[in-house]
Protein backbone atom coordinates (compact mmCIF):
# COMPACT_ATOMS: atom_id res chain seq x y z
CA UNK A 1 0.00 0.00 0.00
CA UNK A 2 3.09 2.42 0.11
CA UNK A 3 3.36 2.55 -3.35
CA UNK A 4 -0.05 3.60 -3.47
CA UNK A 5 -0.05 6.04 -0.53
CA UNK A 6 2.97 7.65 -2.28
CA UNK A 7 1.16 8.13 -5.62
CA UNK A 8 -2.16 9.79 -4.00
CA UNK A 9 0.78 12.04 -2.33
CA UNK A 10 1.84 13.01 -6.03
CA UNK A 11 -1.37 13.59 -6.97
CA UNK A 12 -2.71 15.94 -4.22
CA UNK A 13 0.16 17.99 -4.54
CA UNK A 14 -0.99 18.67 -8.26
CA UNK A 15 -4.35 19.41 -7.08
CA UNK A 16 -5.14 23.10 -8.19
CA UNK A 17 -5.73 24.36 -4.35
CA UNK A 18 -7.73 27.71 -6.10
CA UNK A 19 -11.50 26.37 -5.82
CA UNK A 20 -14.13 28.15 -4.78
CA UNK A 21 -15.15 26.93 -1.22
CA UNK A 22 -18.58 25.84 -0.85
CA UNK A 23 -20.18 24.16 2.36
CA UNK A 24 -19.33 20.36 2.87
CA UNK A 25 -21.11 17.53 4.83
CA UNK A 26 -17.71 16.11 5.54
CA UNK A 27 -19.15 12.87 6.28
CA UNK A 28 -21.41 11.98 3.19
CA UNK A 29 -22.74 8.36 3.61
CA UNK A 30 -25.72 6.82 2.71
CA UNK A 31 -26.74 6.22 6.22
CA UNK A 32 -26.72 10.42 6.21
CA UNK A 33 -29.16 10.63 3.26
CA UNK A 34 -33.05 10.22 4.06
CA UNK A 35 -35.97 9.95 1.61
CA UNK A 36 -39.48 10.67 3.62
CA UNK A 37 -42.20 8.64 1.17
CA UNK A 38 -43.59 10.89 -1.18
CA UNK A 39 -41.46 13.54 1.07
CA UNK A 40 -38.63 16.14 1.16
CA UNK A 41 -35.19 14.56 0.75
CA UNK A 42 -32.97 15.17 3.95
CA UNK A 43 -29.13 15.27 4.76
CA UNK A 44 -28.68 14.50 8.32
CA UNK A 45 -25.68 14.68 11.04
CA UNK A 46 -24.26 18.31 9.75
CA UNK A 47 -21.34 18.42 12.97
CA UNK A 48 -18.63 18.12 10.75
CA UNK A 49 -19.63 20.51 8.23
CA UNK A 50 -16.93 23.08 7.01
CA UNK A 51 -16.62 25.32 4.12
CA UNK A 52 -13.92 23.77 1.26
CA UNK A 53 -13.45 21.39 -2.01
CA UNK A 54 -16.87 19.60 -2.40
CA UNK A 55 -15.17 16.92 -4.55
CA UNK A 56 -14.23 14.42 -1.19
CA UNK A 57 -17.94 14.25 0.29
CA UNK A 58 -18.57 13.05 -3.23
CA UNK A 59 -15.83 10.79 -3.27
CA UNK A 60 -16.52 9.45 0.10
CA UNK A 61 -20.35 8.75 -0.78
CA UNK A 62 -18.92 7.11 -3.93
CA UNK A 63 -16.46 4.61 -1.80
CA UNK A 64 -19.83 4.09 0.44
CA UNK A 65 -21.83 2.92 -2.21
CA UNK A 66 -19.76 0.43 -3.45
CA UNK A 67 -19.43 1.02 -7.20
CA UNK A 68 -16.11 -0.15 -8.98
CA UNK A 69 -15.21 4.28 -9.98
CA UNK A 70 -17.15 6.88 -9.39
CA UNK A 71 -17.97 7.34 -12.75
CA UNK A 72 -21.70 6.38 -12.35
CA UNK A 73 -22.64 8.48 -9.38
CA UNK A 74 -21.92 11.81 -11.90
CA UNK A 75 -25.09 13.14 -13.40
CA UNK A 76 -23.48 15.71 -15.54
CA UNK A 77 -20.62 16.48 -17.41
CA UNK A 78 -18.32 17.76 -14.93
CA UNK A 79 -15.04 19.94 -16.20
CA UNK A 80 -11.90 17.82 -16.55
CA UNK A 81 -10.89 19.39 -13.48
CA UNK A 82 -13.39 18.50 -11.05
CA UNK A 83 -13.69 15.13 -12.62
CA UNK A 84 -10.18 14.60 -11.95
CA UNK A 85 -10.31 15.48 -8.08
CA UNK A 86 -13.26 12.93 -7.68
CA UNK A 87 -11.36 10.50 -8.84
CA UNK A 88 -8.27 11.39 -6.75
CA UNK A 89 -10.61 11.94 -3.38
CA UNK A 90 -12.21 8.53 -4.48
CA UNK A 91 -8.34 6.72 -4.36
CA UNK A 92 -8.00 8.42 -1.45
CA UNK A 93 -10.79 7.29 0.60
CA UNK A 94 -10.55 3.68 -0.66
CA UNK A 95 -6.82 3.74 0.50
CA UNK A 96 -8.25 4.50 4.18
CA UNK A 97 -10.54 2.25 4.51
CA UNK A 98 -8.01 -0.33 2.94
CA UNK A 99 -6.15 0.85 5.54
CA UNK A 100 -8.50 1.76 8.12
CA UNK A 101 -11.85 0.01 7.86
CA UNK A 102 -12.71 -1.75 10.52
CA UNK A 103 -15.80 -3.70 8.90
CA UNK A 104 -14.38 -6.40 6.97
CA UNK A 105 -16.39 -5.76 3.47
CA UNK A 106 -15.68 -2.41 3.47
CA UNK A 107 -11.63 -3.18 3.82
CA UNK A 108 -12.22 -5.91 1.75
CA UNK A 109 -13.83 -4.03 -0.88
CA UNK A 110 -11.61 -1.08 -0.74
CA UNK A 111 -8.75 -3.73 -0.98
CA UNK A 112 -9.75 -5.18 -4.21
CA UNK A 113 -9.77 -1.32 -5.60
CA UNK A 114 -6.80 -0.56 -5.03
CA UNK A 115 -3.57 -1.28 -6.73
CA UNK A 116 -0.72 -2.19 -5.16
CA UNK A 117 -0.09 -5.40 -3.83
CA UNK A 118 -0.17 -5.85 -0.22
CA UNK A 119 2.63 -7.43 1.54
């Protein structure tokens, strides 16, 4: 996994840090997102919210659901640039729960993403 942490290093030091803060969830999950029947749609559990890059919420919802990129969660055409950071804060977040995950599918899952072999 060194190989990859040192990678996603290279790659966030690339990331254009000029974006135009907007407020984040910081801890997007699908557990988080409510649907009342025929009802309003609701975000819950806002403590960790913070003004910055919206790009890792997305990325982090992505990791939660499972897919194998994040390319199917995108429901527009985003620029090259903020297509490029999902996919980045998507690595990233699939790295730490490689890493981190305490819940055996999720590590397991996040394990199969990534790619370098673990020793």
């Amino acid at each position: 996994m060194s190989s990859v942490a040192a990678a996603l290093r290279q790659d966030l030091d690339r990331v254009n840090p000029d974006i135009e803060p907007r407020l984040r969830h910081h801890d997007l999950q699908p557990g988080h997102l409510v649907r009342v029947p025929e009802g309003p749609r609701l975000l819950l559990d806002w403590e960790l919210a913070a003004f910055g890059d919206p790009m890792p919420d997305l990325a982090r919802l992505v990791v939660r659901l499972r897919p194998r990129s994040p390319q199917p969660v995108l429901t527009h055409e985003p620029a090259p640039a903020d297509q490029g950071r999902l996919y980045l804060y998507w690595r990233l977040h699939l790295l730490a729960d490689a890493a981190l995950a305490t819940d055996p599918g999720v590590r397991a899952h996040a394990l199969t993403l990534t790619t370098d072999t673990i020793t």
